[in-house]
N, C-alpha and C. Protein backbone atom coordinates (compact mmCIF):
# COMPACT_ATOMS: atom_id res chain seq x y z
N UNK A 1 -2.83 45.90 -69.61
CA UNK A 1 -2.82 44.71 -68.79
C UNK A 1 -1.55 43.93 -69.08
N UNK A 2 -1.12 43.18 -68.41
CA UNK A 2 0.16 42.78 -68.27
C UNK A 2 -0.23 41.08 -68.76
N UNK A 3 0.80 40.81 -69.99
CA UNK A 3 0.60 38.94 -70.45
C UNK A 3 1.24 38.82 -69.37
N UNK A 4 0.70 37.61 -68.91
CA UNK A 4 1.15 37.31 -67.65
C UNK A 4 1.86 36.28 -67.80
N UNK A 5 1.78 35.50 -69.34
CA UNK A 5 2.69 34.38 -69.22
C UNK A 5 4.44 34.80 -69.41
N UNK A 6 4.69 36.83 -69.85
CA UNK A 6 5.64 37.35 -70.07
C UNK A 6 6.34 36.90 -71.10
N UNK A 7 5.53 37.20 -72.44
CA UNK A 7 6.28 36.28 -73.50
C UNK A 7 6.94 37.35 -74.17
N UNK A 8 7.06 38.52 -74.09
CA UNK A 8 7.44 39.68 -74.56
C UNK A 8 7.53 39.70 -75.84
N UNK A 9 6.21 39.72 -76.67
CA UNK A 9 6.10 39.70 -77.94
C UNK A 9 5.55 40.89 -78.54
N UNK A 10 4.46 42.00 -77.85
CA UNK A 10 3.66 42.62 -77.70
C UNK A 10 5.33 43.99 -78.15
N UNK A 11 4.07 44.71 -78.93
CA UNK A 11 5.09 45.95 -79.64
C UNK A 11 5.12 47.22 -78.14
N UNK A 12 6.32 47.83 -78.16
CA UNK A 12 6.88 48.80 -77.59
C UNK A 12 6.44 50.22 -78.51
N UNK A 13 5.92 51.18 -77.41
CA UNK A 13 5.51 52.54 -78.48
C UNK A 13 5.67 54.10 -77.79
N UNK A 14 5.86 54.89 -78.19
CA UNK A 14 6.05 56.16 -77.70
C UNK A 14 5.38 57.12 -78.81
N UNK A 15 4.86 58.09 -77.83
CA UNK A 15 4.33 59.48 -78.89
C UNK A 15 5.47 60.38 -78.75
N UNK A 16 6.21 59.98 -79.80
CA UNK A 16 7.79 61.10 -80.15
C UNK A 16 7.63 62.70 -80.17
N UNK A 17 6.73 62.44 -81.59
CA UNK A 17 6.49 64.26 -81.88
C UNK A 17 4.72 63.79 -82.03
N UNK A 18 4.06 63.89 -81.49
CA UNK A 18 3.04 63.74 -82.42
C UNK A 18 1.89 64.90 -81.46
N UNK A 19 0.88 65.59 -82.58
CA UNK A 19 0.36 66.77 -82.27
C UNK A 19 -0.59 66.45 -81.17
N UNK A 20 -1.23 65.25 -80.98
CA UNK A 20 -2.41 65.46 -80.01
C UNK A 20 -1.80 65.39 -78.62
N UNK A 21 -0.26 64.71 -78.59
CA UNK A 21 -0.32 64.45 -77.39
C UNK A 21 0.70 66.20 -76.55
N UNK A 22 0.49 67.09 -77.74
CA UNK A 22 0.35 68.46 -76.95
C UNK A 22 -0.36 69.44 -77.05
N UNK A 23 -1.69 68.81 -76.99
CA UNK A 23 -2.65 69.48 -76.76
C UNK A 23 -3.24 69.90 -78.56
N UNK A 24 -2.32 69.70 -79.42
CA UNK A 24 -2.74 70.62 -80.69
C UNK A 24 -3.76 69.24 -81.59
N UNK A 25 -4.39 68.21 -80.66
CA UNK A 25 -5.01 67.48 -81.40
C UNK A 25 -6.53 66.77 -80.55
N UNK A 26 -6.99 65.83 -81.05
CA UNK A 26 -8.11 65.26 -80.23
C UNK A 26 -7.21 63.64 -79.25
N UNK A 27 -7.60 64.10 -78.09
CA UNK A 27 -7.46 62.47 -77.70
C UNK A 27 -8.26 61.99 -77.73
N UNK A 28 -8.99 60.70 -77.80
CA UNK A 28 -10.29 60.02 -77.87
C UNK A 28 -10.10 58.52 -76.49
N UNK A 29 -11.29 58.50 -75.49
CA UNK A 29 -11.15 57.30 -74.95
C UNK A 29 -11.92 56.59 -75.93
N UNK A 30 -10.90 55.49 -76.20
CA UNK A 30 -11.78 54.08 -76.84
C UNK A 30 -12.06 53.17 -76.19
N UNK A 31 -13.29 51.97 -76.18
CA UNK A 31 -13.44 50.68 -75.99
C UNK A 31 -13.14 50.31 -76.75
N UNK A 32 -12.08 49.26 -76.00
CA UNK A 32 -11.25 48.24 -77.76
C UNK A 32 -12.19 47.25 -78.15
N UNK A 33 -12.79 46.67 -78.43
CA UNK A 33 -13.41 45.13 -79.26
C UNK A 33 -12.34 44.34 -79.31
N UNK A 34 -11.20 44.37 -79.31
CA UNK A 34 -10.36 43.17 -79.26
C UNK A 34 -9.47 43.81 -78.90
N UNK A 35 -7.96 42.54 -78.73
CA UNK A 35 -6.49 43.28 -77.96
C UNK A 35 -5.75 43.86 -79.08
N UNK A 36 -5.04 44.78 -78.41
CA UNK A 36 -4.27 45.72 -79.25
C UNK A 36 -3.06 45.83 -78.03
N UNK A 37 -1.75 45.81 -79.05
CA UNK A 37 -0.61 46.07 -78.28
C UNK A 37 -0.83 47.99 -78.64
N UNK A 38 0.18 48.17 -77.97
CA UNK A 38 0.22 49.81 -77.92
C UNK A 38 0.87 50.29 -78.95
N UNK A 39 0.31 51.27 -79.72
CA UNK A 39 1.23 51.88 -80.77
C UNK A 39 0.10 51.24 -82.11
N UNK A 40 -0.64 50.42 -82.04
CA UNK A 40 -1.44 50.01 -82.85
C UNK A 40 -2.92 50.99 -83.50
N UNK A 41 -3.27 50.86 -84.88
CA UNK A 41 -4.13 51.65 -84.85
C UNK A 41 -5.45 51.44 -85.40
N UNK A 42 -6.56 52.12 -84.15
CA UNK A 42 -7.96 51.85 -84.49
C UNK A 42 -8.69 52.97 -85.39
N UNK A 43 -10.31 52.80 -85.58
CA UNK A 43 -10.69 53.88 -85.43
C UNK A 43 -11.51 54.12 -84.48
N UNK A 44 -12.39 55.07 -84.64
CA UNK A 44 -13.34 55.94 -83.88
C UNK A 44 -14.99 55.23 -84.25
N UNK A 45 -15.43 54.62 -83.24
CA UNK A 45 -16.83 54.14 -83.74
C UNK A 45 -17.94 54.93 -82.86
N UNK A 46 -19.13 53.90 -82.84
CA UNK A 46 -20.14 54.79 -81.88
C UNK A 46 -19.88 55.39 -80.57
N UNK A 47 -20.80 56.45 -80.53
CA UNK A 47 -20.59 57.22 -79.20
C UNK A 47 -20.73 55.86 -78.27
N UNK A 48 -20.06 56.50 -76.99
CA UNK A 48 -20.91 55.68 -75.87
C UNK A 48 -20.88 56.86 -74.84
N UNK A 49 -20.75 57.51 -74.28
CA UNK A 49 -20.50 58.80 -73.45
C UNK A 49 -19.14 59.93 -73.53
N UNK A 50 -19.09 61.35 -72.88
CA UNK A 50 -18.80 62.05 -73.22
C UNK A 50 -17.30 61.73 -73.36
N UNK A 51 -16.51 61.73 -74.45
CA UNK A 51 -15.29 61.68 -74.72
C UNK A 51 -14.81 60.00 -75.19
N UNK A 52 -15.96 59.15 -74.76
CA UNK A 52 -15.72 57.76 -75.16
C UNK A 52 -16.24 56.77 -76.11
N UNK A 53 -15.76 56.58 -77.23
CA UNK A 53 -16.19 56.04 -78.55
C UNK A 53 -15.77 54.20 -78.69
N UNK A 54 -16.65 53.42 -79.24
CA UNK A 54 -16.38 52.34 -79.10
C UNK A 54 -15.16 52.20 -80.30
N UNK A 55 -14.44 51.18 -80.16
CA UNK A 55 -13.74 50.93 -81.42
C UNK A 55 -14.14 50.48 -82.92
N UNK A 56 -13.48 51.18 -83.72
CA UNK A 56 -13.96 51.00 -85.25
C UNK A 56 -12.54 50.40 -85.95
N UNK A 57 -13.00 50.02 -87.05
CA UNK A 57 -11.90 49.28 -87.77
C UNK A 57 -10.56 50.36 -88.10
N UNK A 58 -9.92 50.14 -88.33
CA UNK A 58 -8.84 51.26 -88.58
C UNK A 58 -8.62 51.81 -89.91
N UNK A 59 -8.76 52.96 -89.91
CA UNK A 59 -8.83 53.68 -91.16
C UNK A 59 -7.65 53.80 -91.87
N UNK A 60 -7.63 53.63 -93.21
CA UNK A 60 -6.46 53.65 -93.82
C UNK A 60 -5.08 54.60 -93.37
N UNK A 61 -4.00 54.41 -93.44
CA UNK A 61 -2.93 54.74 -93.02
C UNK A 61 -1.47 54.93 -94.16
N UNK A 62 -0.56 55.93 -94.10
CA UNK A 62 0.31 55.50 -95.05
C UNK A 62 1.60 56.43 -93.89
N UNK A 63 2.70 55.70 -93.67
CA UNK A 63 3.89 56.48 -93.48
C UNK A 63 5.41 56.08 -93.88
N UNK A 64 6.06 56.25 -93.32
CA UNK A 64 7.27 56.10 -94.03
C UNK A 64 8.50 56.09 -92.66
N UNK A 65 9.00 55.43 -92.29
CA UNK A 65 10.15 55.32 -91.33
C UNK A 65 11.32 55.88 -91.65
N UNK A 66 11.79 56.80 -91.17
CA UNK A 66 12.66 57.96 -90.83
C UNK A 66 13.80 58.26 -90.46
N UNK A 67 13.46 57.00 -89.34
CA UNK A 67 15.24 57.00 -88.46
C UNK A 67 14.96 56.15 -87.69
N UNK A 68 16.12 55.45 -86.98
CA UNK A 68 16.24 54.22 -86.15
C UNK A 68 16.50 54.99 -84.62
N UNK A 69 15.66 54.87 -83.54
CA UNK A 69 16.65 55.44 -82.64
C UNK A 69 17.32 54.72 -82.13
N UNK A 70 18.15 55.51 -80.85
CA UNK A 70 18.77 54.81 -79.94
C UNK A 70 18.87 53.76 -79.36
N UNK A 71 17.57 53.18 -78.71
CA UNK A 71 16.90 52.49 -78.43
C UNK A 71 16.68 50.72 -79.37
N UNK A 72 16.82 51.00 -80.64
CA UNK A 72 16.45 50.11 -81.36
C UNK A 72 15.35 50.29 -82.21
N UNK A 73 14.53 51.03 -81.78
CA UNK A 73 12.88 50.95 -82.30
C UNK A 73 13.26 51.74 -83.28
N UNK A 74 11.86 52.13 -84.11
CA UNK A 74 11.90 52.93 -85.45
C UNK A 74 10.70 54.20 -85.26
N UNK A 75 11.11 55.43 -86.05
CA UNK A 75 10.42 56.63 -85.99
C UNK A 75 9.79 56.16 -87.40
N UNK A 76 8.22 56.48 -87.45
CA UNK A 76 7.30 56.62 -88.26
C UNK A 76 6.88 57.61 -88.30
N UNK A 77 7.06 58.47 -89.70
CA UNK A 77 5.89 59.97 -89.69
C UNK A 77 4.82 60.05 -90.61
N UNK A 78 3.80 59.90 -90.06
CA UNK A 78 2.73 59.97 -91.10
C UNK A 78 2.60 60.64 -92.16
N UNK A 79 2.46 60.56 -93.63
CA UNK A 79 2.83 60.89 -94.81
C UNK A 79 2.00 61.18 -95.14
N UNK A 80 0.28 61.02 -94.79
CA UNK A 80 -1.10 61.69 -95.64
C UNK A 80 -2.05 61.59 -94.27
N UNK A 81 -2.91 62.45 -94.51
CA UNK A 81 -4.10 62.70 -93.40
C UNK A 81 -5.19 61.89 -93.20
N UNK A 82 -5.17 61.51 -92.16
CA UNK A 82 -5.83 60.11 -91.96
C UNK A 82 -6.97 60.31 -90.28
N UNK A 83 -7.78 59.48 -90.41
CA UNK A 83 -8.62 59.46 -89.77
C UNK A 83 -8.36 58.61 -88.22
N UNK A 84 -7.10 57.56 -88.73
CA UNK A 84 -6.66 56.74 -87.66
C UNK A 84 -6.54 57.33 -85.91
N UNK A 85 -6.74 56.77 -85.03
CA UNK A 85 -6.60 56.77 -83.71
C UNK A 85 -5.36 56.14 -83.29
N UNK A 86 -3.93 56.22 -82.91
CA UNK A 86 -2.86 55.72 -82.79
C UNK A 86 -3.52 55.75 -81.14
N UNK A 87 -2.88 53.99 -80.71
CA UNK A 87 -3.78 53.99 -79.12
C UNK A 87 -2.19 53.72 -78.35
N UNK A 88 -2.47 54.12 -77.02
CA UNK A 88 -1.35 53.99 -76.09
C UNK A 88 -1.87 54.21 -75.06
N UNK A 89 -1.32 53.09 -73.69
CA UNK A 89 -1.95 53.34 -72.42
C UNK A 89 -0.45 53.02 -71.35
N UNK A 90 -0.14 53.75 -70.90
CA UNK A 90 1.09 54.01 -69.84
C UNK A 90 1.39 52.04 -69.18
N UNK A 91 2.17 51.91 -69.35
CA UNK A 91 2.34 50.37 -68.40
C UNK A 91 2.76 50.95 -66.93
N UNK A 92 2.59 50.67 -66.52
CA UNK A 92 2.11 51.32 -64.67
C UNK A 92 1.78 50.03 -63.88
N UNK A 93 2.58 49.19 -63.67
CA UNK A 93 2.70 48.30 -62.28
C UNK A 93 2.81 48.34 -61.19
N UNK A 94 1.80 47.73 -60.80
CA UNK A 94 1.37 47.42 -58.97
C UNK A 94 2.29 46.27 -58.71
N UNK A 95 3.00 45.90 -59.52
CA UNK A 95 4.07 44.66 -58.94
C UNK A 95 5.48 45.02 -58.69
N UNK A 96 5.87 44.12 -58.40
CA UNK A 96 7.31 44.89 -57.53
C UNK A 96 8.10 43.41 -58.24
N UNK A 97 8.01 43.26 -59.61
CA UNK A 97 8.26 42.29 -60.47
C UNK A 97 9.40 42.46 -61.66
N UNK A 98 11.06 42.74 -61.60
CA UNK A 98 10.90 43.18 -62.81
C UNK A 98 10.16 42.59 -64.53
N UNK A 99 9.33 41.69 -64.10
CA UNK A 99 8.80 41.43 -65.73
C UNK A 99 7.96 42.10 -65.92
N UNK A 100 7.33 42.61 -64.98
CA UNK A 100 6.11 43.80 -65.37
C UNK A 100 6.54 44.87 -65.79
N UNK A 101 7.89 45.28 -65.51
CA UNK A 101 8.59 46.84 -66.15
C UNK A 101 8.82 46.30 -67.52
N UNK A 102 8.99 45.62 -68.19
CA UNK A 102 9.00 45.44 -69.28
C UNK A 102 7.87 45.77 -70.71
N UNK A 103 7.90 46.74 -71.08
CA UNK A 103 6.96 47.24 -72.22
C UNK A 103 6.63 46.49 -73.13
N UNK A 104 7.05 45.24 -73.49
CA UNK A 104 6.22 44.21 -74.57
C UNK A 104 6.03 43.20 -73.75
N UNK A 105 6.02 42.91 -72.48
CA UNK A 105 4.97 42.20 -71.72
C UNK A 105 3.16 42.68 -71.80
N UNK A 106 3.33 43.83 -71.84
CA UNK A 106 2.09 44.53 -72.04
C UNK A 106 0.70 44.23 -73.07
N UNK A 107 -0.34 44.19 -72.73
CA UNK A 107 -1.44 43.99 -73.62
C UNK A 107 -2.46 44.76 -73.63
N UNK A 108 -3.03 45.73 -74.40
CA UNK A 108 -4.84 46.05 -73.98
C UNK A 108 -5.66 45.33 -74.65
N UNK A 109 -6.55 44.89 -73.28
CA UNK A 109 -6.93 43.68 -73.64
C UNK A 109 -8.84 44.23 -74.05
N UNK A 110 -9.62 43.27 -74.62
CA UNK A 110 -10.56 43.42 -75.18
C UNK A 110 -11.41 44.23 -73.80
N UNK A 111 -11.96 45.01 -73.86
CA UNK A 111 -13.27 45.89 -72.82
C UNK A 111 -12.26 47.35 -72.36
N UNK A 112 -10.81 46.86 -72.21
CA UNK A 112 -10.25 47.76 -71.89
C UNK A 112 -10.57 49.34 -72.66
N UNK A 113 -10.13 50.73 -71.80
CA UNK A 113 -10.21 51.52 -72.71
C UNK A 113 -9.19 52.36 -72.72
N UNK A 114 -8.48 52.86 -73.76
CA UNK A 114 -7.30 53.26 -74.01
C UNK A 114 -7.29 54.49 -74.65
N UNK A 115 -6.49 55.36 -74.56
CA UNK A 115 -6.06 56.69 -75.66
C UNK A 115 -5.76 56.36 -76.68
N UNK A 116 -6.50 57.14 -77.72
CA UNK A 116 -6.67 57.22 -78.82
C UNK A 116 -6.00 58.59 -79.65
N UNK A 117 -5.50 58.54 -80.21
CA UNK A 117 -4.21 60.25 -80.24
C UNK A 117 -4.78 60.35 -82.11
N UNK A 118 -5.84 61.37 -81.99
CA UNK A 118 -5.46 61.76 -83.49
C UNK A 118 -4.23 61.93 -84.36
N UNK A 119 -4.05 61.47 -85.44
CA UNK A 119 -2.98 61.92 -86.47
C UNK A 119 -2.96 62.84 -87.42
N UNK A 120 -2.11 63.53 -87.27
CA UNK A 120 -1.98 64.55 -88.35
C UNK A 120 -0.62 64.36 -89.38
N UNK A 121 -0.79 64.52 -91.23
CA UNK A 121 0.44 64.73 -91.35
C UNK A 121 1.78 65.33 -90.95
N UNK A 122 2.85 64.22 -91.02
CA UNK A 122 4.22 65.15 -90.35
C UNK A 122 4.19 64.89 -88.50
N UNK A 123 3.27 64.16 -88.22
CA UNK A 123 3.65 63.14 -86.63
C UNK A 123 4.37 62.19 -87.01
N UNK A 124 5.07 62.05 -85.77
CA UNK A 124 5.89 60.72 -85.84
C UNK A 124 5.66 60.37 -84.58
N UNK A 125 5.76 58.87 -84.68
CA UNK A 125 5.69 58.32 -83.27
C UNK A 125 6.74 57.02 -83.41
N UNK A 126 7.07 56.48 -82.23
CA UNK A 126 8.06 55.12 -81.98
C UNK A 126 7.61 53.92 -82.26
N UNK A 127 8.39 52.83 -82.52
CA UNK A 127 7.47 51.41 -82.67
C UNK A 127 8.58 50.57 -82.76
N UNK A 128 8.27 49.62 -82.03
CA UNK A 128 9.68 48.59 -82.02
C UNK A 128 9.77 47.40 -83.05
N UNK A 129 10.25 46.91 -83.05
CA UNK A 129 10.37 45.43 -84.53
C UNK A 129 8.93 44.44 -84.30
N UNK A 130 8.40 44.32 -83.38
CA UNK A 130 7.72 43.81 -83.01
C UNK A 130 5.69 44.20 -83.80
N UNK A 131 6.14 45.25 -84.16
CA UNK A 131 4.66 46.65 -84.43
C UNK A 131 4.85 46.31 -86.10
N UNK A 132 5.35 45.34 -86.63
CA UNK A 132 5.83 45.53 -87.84
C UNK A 132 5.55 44.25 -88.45
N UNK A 133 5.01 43.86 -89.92
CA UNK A 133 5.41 42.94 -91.07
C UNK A 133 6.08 43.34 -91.70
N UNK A 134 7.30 42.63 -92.03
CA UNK A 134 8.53 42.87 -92.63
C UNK A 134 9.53 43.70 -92.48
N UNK A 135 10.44 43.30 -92.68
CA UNK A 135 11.54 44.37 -92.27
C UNK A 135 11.68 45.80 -92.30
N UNK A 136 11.56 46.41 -90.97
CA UNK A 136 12.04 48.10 -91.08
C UNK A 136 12.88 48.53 -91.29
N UNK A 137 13.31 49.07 -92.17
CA UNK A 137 14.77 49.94 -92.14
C UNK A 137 14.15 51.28 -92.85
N UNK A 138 15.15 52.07 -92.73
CA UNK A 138 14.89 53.68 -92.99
C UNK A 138 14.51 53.91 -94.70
N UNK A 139 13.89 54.76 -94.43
CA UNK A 139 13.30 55.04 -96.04
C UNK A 139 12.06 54.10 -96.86
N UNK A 140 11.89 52.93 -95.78
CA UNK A 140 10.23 52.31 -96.57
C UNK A 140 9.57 53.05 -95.82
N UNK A 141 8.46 52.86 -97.05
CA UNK A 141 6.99 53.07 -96.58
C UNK A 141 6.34 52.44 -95.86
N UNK A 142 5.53 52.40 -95.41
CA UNK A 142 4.35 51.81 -94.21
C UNK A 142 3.11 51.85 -94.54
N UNK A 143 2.50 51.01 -94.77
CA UNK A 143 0.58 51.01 -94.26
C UNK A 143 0.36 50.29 -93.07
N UNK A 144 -0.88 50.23 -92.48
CA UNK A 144 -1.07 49.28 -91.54
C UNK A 144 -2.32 48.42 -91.40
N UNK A 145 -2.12 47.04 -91.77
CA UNK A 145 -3.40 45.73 -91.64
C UNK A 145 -3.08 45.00 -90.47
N UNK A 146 -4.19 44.06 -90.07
CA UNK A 146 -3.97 43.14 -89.21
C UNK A 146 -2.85 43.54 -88.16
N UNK A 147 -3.37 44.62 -87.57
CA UNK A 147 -2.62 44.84 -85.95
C UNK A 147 -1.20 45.04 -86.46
N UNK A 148 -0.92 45.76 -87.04
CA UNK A 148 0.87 45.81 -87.96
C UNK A 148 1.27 46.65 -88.97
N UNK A 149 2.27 47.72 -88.97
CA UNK A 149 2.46 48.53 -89.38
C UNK A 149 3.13 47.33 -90.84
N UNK A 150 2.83 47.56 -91.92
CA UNK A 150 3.55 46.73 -92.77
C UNK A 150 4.40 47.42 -93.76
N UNK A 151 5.35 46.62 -94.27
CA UNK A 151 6.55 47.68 -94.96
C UNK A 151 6.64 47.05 -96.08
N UNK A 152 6.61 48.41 -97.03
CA UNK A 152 6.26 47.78 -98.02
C UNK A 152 8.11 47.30 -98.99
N UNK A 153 7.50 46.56 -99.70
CA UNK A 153 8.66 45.67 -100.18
C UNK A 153 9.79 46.78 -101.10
């Protein structure tokens, strides 16, 4: 869903290398319980029908940032095997706006339901400055609390 007040705060995300999104993993539809920018990570809670699980708290996480791309954003590769759901849902506008092409205008908002991309060690995926507590640069580590990949000191 698109912030509509366009404050472009909301993190930017891409599945770089990562296994589910070619086929070699589970995708999961989730119901979120609350908003999540994209690139953020849940878990897997109760069923609710075939392929769609409500959202669960997010299961521990550990990675390590890699490289800076082009772009600006940062490559994260997951460093231990984890249960996490990395979520992402295409920004796809019906407006003929450029603030809606903008990828941290973006929100999924609470009821919404979004892809959920299993992780496996040795995925990496994208995340912009925004997906982050504290400064990214190449070679920290990562966990992730409170909606935020955090780096460790």
């Amino acid at each position: 869903m698109i912030d509509i007040a366009f404050v472009f705060t909301h993190s930017e995300a891409f599945p770089s290398r990562l296994l589910a999104a070619n086929g070699g993993g589970h995708i999961f539809d989730i119901e979120l319980t609350a908003d999540h920018d994209n690139g953020e990570l849940v878990g897997r809670g109760d069923y609710i029908k075939l392929g769609t699980y409500k959202e669960a708290a997010a299961p521990t996480f550990a990675g390590k940032i890699v490289e800076q791309a082009a772009n600006g954003n940062w490559y994260v590769e997951v460093t231990e095997a984890t249960e996490a759901l990395w979520i992402l849902m295409p920004e796809i506008t019906p407006y003929d706006i450029p603030q809606t092409e903008n990828p941290k205008a973006w929100v999924n908002k609470t009821g919404d339901v979004v892809k959920g991309y299993s992780l496996v060690k040795g995925d990496i995926f994208e995340m912009s400055n925004e997906g982050f507590q504290g400064e990214p640069a190449v070679g920290k580590t990562v966990s992730f609390a409170d909606g935020k990949y955090v780096v460790a000191a």
